[in-house]
C-alpha atoms as a PDB file:
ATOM      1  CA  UNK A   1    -132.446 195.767  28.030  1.00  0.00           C
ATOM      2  CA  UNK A   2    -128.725 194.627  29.726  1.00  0.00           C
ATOM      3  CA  UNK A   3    -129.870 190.829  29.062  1.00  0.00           C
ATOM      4  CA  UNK A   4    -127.845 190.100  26.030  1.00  0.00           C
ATOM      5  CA  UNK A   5    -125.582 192.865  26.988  1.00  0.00           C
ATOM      6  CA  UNK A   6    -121.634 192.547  26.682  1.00  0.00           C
ATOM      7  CA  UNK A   7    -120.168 193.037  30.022  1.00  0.00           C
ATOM      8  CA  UNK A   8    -118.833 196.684  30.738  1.00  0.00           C
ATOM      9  CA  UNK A   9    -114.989 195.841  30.252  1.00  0.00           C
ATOM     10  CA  UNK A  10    -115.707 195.151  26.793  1.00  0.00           C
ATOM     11  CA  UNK A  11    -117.748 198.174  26.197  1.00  0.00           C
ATOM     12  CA  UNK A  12    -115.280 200.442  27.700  1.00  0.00           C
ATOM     13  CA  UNK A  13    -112.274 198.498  25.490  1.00  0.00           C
ATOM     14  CA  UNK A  14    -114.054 198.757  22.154  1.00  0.00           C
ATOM     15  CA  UNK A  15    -114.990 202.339  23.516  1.00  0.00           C
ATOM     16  CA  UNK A  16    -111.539 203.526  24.083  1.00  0.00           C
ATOM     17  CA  UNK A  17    -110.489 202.136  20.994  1.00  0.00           C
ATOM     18  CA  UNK A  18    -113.168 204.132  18.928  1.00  0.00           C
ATOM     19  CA  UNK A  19    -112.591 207.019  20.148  1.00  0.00           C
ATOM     20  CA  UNK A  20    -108.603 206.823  19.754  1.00  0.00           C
ATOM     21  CA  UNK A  21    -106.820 210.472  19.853  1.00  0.00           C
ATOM     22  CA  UNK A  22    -110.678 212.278  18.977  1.00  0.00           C
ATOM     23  CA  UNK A  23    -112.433 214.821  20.862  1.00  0.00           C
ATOM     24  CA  UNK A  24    -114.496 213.839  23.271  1.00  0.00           C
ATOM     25  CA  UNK A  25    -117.833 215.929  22.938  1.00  0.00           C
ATOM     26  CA  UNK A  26    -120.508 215.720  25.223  1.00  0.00           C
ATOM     27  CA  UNK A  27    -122.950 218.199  26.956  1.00  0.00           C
ATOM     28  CA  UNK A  28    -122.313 219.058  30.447  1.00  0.00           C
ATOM     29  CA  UNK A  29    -118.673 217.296  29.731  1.00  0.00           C
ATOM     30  CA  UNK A  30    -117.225 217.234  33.080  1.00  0.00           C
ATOM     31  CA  UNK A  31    -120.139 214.473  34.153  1.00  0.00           C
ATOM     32  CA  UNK A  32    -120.020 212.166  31.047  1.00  0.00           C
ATOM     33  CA  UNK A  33    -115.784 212.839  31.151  1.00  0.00           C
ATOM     34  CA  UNK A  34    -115.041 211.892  34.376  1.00  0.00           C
ATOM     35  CA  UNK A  35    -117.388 209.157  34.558  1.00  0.00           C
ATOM     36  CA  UNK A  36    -115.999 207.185  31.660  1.00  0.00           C
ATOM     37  CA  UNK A  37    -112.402 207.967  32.683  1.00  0.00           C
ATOM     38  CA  UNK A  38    -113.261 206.665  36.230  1.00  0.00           C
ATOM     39  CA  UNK A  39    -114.966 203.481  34.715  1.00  0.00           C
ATOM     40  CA  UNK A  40    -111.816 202.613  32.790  1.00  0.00           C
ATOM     41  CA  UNK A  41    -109.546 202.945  35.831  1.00  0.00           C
ATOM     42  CA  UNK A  42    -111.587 200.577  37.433  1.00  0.00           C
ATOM     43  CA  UNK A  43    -111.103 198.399  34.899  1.00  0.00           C
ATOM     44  CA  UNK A  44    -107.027 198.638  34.462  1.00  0.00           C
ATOM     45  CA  UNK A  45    -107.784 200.764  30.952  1.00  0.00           C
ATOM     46  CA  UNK A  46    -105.871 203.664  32.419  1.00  0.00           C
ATOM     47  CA  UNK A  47    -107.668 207.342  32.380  1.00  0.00           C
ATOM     48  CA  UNK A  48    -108.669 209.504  29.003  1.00  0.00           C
ATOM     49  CA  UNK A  49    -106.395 212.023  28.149  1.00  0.00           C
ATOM     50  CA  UNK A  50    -108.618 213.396  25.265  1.00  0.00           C
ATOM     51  CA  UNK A  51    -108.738 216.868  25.033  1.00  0.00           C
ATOM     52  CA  UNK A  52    -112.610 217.501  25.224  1.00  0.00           C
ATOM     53  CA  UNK A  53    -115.294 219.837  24.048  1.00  0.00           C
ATOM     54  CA  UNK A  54    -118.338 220.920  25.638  1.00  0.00           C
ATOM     55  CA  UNK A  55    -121.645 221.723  23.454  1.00  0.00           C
ATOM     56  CA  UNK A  56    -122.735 224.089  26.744  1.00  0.00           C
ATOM     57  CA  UNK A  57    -119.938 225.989  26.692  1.00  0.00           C
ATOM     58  CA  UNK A  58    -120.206 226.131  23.231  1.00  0.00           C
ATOM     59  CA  UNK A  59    -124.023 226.887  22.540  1.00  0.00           C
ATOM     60  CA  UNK A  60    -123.420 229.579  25.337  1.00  0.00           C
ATOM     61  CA  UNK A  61    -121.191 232.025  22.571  1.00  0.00           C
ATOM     62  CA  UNK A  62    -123.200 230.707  19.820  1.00  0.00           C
ATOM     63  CA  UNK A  63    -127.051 229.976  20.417  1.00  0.00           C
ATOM     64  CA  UNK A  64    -129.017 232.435  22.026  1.00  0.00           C
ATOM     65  CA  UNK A  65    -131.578 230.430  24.552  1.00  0.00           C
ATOM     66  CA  UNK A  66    -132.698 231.644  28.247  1.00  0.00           C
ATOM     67  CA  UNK A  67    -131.230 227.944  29.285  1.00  0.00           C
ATOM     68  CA  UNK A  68    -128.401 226.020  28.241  1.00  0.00           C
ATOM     69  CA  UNK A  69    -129.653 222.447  29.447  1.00  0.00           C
ATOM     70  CA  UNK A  70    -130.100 219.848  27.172  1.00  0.00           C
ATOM     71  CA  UNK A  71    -133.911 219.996  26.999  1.00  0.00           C
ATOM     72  CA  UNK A  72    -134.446 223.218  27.123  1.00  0.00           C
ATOM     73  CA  UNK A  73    -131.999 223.833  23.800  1.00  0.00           C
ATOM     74  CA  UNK A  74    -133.906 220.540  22.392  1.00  0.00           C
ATOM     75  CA  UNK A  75    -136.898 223.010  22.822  1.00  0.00           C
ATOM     76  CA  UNK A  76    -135.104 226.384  21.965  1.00  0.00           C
ATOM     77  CA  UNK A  77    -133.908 224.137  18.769  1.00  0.00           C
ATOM     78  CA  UNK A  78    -136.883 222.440  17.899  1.00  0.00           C
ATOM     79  CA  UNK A  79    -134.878 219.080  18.358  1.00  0.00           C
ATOM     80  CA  UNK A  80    -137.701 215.938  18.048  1.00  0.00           C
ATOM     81  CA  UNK A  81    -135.743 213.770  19.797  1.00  0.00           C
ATOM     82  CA  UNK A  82    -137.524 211.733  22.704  1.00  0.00           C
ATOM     83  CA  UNK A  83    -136.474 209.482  25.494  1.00  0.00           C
ATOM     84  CA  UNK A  84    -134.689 212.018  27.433  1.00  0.00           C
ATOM     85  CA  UNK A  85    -131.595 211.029  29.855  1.00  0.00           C
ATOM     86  CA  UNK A  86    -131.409 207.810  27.495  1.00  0.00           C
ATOM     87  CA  UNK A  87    -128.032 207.805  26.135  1.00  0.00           C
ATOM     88  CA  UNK A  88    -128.273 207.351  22.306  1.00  0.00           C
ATOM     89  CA  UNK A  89    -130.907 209.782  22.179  1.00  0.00           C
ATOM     90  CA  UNK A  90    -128.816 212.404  24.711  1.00  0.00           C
ATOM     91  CA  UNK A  91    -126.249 212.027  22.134  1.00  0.00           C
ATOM     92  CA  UNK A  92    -128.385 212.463  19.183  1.00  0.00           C
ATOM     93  CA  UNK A  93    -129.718 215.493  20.340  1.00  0.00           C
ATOM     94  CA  UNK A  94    -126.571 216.825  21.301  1.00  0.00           C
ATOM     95  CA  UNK A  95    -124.843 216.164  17.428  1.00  0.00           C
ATOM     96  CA  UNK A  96    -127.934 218.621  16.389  1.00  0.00           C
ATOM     97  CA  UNK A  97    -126.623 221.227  19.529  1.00  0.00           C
ATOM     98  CA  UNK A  98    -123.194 220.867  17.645  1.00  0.00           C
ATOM     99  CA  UNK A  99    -124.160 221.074  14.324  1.00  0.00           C
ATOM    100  CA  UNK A 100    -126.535 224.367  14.890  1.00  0.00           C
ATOM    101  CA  UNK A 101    -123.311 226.094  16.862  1.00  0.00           C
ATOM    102  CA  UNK A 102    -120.893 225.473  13.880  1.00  0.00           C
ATOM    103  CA  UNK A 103    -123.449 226.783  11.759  1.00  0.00           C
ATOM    104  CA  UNK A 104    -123.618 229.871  14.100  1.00  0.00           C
ATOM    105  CA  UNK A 105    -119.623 230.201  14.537  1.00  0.00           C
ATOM    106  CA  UNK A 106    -117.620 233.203  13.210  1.00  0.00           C
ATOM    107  CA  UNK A 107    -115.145 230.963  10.515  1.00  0.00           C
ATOM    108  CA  UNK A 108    -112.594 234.082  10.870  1.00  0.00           C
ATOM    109  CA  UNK A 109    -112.311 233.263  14.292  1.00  0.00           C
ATOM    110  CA  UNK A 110    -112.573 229.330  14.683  1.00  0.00           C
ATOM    111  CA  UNK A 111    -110.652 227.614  11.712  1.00  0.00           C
ATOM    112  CA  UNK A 112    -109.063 224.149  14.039  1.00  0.00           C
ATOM    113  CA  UNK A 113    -110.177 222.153  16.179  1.00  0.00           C
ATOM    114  CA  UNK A 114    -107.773 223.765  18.808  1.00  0.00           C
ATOM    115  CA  UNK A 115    -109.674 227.238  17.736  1.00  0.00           C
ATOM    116  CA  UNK A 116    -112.685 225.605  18.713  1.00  0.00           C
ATOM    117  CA  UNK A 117    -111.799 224.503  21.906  1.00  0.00           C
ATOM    118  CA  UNK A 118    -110.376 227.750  23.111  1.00  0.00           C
ATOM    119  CA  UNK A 119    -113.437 229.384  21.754  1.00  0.00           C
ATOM    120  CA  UNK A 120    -115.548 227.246  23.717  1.00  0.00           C
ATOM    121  CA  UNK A 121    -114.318 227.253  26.644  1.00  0.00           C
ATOM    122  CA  UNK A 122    -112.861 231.627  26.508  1.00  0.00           C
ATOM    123  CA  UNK A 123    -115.860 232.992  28.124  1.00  0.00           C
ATOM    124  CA  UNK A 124    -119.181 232.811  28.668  1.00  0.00           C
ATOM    125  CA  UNK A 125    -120.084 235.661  26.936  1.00  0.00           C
ATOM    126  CA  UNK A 126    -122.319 235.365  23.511  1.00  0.00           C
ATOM    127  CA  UNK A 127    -121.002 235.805  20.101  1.00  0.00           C
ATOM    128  CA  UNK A 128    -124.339 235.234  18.288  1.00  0.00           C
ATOM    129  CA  UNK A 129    -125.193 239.275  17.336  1.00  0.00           C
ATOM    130  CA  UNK A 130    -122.236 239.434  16.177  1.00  0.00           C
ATOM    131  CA  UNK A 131    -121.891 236.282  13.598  1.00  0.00           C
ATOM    132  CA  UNK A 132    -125.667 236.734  12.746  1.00  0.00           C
ATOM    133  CA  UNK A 133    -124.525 240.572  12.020  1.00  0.00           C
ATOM    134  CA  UNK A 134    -121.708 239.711   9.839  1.00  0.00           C
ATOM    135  CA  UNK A 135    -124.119 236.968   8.258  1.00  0.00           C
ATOM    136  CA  UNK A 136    -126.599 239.723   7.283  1.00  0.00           C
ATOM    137  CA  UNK A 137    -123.925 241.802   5.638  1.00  0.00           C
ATOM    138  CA  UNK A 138    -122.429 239.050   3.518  1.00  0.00           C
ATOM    139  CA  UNK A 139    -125.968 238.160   2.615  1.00  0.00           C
ATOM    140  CA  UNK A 140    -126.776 241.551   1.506  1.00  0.00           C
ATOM    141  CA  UNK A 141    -123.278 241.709  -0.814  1.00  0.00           C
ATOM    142  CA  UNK A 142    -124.014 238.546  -2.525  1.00  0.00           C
ATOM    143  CA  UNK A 143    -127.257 240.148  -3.279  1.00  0.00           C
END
């Protein structure tokens, strides 16, 4: 698979580059975080200083599940996404993680990116009977 590869430099160049002044998301963030800022130090490409977002902490206020790993969400979610702990499908199913805890986010509460963040990371307490509370009642007025 690594054959035709470009070497790791590169990838963690074009990397840093693509990802700019973004977010960095990832699930269990501290791992994939410090890994990547580590690698690029090694390589001379200083350290990330991207402020960072992490789907665990954030399917923990918004998803109710009895686990917050990435397999057992893909389960809790229904996610069909094979090939576990390989990296483009890690990060596929953790886009559909995201994409189910905006839908599940109280908008009143979370209307930045910097809302988000804070959110995420404020407690590990669950949101979800609330939102899916307030959901039912707006559903019922448009009714």
């Amino acid at each position: 698979m690594l054959e035709d590869a470009p070497i790791v430099e590169t990838v963690l160049k074009e990397f840093k580059l693509f990802l700019g002044d973004d977010v960095f998301i990832a699930h269990n963030i501290k791992f994939d975080y410090e890994f990547i800022s580590d690698s690029l130090e090694k390589y001379d490409l200083g350290r990330l200083e991207n402020r960072r977002l992490c789907t665990i902490d954030l399917a923990r206020r918004t998803i109710e599940s009895e686990k917050y790993g990435l397999r057992a969400l893909k389960e809790t979610l229904e996610i069909e996404v094979d090939n576990h702990h390989r990296a483009y499908y890690d990060a596929l199913a953790t886009t559909y993680i995201l994409e189910k805890s905006f839908s599940n986010l109280d908008r009143t509460k979370v209307k930045t990116t910097e809302d988000l963040i804070k959110f995420a990371k404020s407690s590990k307490v669950k949101d979800i009977k609330k939102v899916k509370d307030k959901k039912e009642i707006e559903s019922k007025k448009e009714k």
